[in-house]
Protein backbone atom coordinates (compact mmCIF):
# COMPACT_ATOMS: atom_id res chain seq x y z
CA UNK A 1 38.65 67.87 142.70
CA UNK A 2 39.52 64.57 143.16
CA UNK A 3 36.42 62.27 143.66
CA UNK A 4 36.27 58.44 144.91
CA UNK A 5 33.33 56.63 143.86
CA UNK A 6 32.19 53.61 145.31
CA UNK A 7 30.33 50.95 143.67
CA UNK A 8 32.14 52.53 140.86
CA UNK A 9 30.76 48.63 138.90
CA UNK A 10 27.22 49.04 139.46
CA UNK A 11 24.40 50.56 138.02
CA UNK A 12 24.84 54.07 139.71
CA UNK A 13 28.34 53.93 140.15
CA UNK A 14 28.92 53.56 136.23
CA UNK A 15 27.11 56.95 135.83
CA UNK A 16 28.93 58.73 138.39
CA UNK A 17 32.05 57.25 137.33
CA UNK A 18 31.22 58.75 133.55
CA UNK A 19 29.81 61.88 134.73
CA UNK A 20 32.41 63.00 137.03
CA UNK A 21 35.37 62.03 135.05
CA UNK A 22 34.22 64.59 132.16
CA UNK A 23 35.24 67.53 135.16
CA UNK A 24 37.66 65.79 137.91
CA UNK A 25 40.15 63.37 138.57
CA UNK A 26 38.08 60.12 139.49
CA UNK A 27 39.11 57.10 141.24
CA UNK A 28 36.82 54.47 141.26
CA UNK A 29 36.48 52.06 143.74
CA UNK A 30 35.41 48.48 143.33
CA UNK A 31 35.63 45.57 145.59
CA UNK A 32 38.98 44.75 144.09
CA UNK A 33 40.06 47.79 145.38
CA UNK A 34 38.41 47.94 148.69
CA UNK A 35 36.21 45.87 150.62
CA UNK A 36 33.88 47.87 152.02
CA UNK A 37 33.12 45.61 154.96
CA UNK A 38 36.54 46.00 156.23
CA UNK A 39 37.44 49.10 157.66
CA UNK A 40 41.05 48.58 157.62
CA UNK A 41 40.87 48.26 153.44
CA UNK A 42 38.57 51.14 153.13
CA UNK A 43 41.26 53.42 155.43
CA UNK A 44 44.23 52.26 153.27
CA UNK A 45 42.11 53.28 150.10
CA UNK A 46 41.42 56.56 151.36
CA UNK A 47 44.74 57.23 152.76
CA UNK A 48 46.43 55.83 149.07
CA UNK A 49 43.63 58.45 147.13
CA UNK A 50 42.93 61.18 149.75
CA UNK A 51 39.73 62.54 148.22
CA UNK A 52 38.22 65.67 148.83
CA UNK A 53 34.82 64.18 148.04
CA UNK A 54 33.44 60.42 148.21
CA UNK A 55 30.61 59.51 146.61
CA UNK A 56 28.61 56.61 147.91
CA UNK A 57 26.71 54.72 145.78
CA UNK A 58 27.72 50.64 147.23
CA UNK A 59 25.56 48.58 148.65
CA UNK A 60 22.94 46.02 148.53
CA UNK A 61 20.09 47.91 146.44
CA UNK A 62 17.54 44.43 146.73
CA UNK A 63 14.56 44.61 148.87
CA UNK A 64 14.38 41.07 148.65
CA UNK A 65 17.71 40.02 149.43
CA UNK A 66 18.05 42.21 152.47
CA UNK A 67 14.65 40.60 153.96
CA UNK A 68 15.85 37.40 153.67
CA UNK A 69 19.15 38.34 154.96
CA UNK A 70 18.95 41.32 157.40
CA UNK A 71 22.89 40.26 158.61
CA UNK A 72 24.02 40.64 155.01
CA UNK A 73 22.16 43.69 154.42
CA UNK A 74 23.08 45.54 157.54
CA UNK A 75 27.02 44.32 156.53
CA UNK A 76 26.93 45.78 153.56
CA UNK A 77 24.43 48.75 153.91
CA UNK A 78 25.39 50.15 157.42
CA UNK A 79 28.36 48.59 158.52
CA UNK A 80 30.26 49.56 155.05
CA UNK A 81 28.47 53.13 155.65
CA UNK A 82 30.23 53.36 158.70
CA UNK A 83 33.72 52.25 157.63
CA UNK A 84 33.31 54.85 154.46
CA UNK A 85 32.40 57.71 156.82
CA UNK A 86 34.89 57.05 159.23
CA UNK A 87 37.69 56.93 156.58
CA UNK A 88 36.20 59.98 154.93
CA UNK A 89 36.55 62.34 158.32
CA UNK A 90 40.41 60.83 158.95
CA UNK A 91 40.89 62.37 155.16
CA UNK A 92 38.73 65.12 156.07
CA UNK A 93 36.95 64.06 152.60
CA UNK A 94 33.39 65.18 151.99
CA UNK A 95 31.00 62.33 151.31
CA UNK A 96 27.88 62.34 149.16
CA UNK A 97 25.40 59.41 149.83
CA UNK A 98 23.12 57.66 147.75
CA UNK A 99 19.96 56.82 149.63
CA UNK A 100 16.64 55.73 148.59
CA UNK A 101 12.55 56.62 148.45
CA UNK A 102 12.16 52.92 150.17
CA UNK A 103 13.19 54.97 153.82
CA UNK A 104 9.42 56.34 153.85
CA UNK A 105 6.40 54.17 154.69
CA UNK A 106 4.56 54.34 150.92
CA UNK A 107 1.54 55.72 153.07
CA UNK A 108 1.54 59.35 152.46
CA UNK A 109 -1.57 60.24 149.29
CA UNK A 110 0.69 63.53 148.09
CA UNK A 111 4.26 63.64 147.18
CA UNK A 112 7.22 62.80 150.08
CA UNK A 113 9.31 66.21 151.20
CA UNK A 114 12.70 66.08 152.50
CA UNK A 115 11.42 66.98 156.02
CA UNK A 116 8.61 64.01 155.77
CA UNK A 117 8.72 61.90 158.51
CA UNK A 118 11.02 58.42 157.15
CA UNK A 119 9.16 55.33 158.88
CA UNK A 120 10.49 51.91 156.34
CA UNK A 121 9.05 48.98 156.64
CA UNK A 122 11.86 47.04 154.86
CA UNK A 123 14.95 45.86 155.94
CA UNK A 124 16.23 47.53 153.25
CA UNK A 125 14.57 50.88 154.01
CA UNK A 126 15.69 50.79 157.48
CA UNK A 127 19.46 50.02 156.24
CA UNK A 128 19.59 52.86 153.91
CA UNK A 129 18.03 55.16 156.37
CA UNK A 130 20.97 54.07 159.60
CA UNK A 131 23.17 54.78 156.76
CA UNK A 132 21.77 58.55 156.12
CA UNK A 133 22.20 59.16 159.73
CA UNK A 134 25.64 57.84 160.07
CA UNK A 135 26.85 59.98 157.10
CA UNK A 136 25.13 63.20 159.09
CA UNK A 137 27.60 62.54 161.71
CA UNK A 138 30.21 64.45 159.39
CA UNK A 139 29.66 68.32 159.33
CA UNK A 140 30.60 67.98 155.17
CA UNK A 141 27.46 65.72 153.79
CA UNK A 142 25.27 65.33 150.90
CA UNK A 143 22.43 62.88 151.03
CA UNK A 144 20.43 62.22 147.71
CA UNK A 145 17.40 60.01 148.03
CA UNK A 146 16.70 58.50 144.20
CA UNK A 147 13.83 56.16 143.15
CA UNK A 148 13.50 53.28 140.79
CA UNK A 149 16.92 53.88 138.68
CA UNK A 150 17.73 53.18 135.00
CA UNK A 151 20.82 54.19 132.94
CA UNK A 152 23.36 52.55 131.36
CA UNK A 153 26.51 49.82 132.36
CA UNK A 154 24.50 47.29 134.40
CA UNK A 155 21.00 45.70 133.62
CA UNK A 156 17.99 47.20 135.13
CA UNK A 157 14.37 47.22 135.40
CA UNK A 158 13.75 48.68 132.01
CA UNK A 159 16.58 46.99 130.24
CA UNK A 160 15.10 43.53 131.82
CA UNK A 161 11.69 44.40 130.58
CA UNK A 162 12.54 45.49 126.79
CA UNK A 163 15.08 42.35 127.05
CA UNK A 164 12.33 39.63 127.47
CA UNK A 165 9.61 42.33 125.40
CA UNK A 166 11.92 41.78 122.72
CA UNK A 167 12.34 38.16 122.97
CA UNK A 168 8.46 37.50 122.74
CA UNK A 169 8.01 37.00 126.19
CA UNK A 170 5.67 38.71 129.19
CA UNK A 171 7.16 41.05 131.12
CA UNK A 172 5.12 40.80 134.16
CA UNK A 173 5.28 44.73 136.63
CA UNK A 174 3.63 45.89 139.51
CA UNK A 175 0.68 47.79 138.61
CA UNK A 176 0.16 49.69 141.73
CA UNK A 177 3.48 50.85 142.48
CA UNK A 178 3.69 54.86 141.71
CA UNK A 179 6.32 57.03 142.46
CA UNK A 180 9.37 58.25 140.63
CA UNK A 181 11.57 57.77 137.96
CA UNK A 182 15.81 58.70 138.31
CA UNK A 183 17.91 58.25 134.93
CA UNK A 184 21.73 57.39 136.15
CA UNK A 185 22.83 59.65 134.05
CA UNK A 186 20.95 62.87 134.74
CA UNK A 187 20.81 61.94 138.45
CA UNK A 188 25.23 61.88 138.06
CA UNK A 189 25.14 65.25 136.27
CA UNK A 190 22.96 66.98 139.60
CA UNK A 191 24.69 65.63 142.23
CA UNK A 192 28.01 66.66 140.59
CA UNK A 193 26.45 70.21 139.85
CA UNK A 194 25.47 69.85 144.26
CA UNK A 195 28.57 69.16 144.94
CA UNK A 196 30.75 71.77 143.09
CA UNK A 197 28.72 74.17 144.79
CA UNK A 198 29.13 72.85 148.39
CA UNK A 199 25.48 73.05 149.06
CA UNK A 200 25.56 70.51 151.92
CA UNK A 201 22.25 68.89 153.02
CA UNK A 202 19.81 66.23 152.27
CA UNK A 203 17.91 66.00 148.71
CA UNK A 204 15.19 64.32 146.79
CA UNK A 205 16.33 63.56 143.07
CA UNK A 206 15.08 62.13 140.24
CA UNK A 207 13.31 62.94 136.36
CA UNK A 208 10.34 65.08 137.02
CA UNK A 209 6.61 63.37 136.59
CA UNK A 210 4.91 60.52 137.98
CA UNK A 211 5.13 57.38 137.44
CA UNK A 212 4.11 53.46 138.15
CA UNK A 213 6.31 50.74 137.27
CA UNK A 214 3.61 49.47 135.05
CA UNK A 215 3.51 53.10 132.89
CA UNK A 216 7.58 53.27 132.97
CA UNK A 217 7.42 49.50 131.38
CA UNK A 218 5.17 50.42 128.95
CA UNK A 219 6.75 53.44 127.71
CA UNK A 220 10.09 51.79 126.78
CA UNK A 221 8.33 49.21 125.27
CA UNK A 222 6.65 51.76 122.80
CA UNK A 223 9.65 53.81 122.61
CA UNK A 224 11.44 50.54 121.32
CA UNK A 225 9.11 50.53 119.18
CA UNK A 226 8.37 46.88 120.45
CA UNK A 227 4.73 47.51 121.63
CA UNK A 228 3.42 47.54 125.15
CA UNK A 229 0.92 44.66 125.16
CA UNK A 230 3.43 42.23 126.65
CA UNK A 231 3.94 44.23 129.25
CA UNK A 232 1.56 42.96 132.38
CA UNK A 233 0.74 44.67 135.33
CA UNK A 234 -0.43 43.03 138.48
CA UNK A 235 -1.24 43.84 141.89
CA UNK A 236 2.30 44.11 144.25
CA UNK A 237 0.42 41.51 146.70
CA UNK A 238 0.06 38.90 143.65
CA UNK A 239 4.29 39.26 142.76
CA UNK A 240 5.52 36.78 145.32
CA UNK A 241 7.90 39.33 146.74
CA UNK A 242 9.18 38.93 150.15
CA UNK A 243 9.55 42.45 151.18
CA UNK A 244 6.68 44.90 151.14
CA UNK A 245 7.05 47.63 148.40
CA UNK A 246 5.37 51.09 148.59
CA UNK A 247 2.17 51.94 147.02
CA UNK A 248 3.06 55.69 146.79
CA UNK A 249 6.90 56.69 146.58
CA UNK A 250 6.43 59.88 144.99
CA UNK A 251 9.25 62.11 146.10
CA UNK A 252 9.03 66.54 145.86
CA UNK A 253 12.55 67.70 145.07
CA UNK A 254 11.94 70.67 147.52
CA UNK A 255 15.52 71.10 148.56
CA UNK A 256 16.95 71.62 144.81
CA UNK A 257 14.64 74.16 144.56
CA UNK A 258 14.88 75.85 147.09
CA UNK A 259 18.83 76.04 146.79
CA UNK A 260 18.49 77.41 143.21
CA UNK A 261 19.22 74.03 141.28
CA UNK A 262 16.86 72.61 138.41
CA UNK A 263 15.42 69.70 139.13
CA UNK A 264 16.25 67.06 136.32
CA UNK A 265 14.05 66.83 133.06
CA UNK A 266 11.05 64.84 132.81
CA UNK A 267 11.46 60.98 132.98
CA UNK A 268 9.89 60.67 129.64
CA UNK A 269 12.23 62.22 127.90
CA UNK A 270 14.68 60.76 129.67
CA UNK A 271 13.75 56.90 128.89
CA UNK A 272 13.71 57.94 125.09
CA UNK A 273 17.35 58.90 125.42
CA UNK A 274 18.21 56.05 127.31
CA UNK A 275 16.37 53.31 124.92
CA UNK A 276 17.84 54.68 121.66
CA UNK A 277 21.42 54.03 123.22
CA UNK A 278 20.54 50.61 124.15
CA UNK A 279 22.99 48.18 121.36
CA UNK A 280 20.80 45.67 121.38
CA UNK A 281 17.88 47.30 120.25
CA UNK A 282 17.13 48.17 116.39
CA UNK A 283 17.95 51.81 115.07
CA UNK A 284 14.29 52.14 114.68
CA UNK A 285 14.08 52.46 118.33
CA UNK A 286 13.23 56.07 118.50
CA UNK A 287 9.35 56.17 119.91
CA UNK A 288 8.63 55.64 116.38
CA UNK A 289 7.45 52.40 114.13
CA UNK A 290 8.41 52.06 110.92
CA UNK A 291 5.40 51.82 108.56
């Protein structure tokens, strides 16, 4: 098939980009090749590629940034969701979009289903979800909702934390934060095995287990072999954030399940694979210490 990728530079979009290219002809898309905020550019890509399947990855992934800037985050978040879409159906090109665990409220005590009521109290929640029901407006969709992400192409919460772990400096984490854990990589390879199947709908995806962003700090640290007590957790309220983040995120992958797919591995092992790839660690970064 051939497969457009937005965001193809980012953090998910480098994954995709990898994952999919191992099986079908790729063309990634990057603001140099289309401005997603401008429908006209986003048509002329489509028309230039004709894809039979978009994945959509782009857009403004900062809680922060969005709450200060609703305009810019509805821009880039809905607006671009729209133009995609819209270009998609004159292509008749299915599209497979990246949403988010931020689209529930964080107040739920067991683990969020696909059929959960989705009440954000974000900006950027409430982008991400607009988006989800613009791309059901197409009768050919995917939507995969993914948690806290780490991989590799783009700096990320764990790569930021072993960075200044490794530098002798604090790497201060919510404590109180739980949910779920998605490696890029692993995330690519399910949505690609999804789509080749054409088994439309909406899914929860990520590594299986539970996690808070304190324990997922930690555990690179010690898989770097770097040690965890640098790593500090504090209260969300005590961060200086500007937009609220959930105290529960936990996310049941229901829908894989229940359309025969197996849900990813643990996020555990996971991380490991992901830290012992990372250049600028030491080869001794394998879980173990040298003695």
């Amino acid at each position: 098939m051939k497969i457009a990728i937005t965001g193809a530079a980012g953090l998910f979009g480098h994954g995709l980009v990898a994952v999919f290219a191992t099986r079908h002809t790729v063309f990634p898309l990057t603001r140099a090749e289309a401005d997603l905020t401008k429908a006209e550019e986003v048509r002329a890509a489509f028309a230039e590629v004709r894809p039979d399947v978009v994945v959509h990855p782009a857009g403004i992934p900062d809680l922060d940034i969005c709450e200060a800037d609703p305009a810019r985050g509805y821009l880039v978040n809905v607006h671009a969701t729209r133009h995609v879409t819209e270009a998609a159906r004159e292509v008749a090109a299915a599209v497979a979009y990246i949403s988010t665990d931020a689209v529930f409220d964080g107040q739920k005590p067991t683990p969020y289903t696909e059929s959960d009521p989705t009440i954000p109290p974000t900006v950027y929640g409430r982008t991400k979800l607009r988006g989800e029901q613009i791309v059901k407006t197409l009768p050919t969709h995917w939507i995969f909702r993914v948690s806290v992400l780490f991989g590799p192409g783009k700096k990320n919460f764990v790569e930021n934390g072993l960075r200044k772990v490794a530098a002798g400096e604090t790497y201060v984490v919510a404590a109180d934060q739980v949910g779920s854990a998605t490696y890029t990589v692993d995330a690519a390879q399910k949505i690609m095995e999804v789509v080749e199947a054409r088994r439309y709908g909406l899914y929860h995806l990520c590594n299986q287990g539970v996690c808070s962003r304190y324990d997922l700090a930690r555990h690179a640290a010690e898989l770097a072999g770097l040690g965890a007590t640098k790593v500090i957790g504090k209260p969300s309220s005590q961060m200086g954030r500007r937009a609220a983040r959930l105290k529960y995120a936990v996310m049941a992958m229901d829908a894989l399940k229940n359309a025969g797919f197996a849900p990813p591995r643990p996020w555990q092992e996971a991380l490991a694979e992901y830290v012992r790839a990372l250049p600028f660690l030491s080869p001794n970064a394998s879980g173990l210490t040298c003695p």
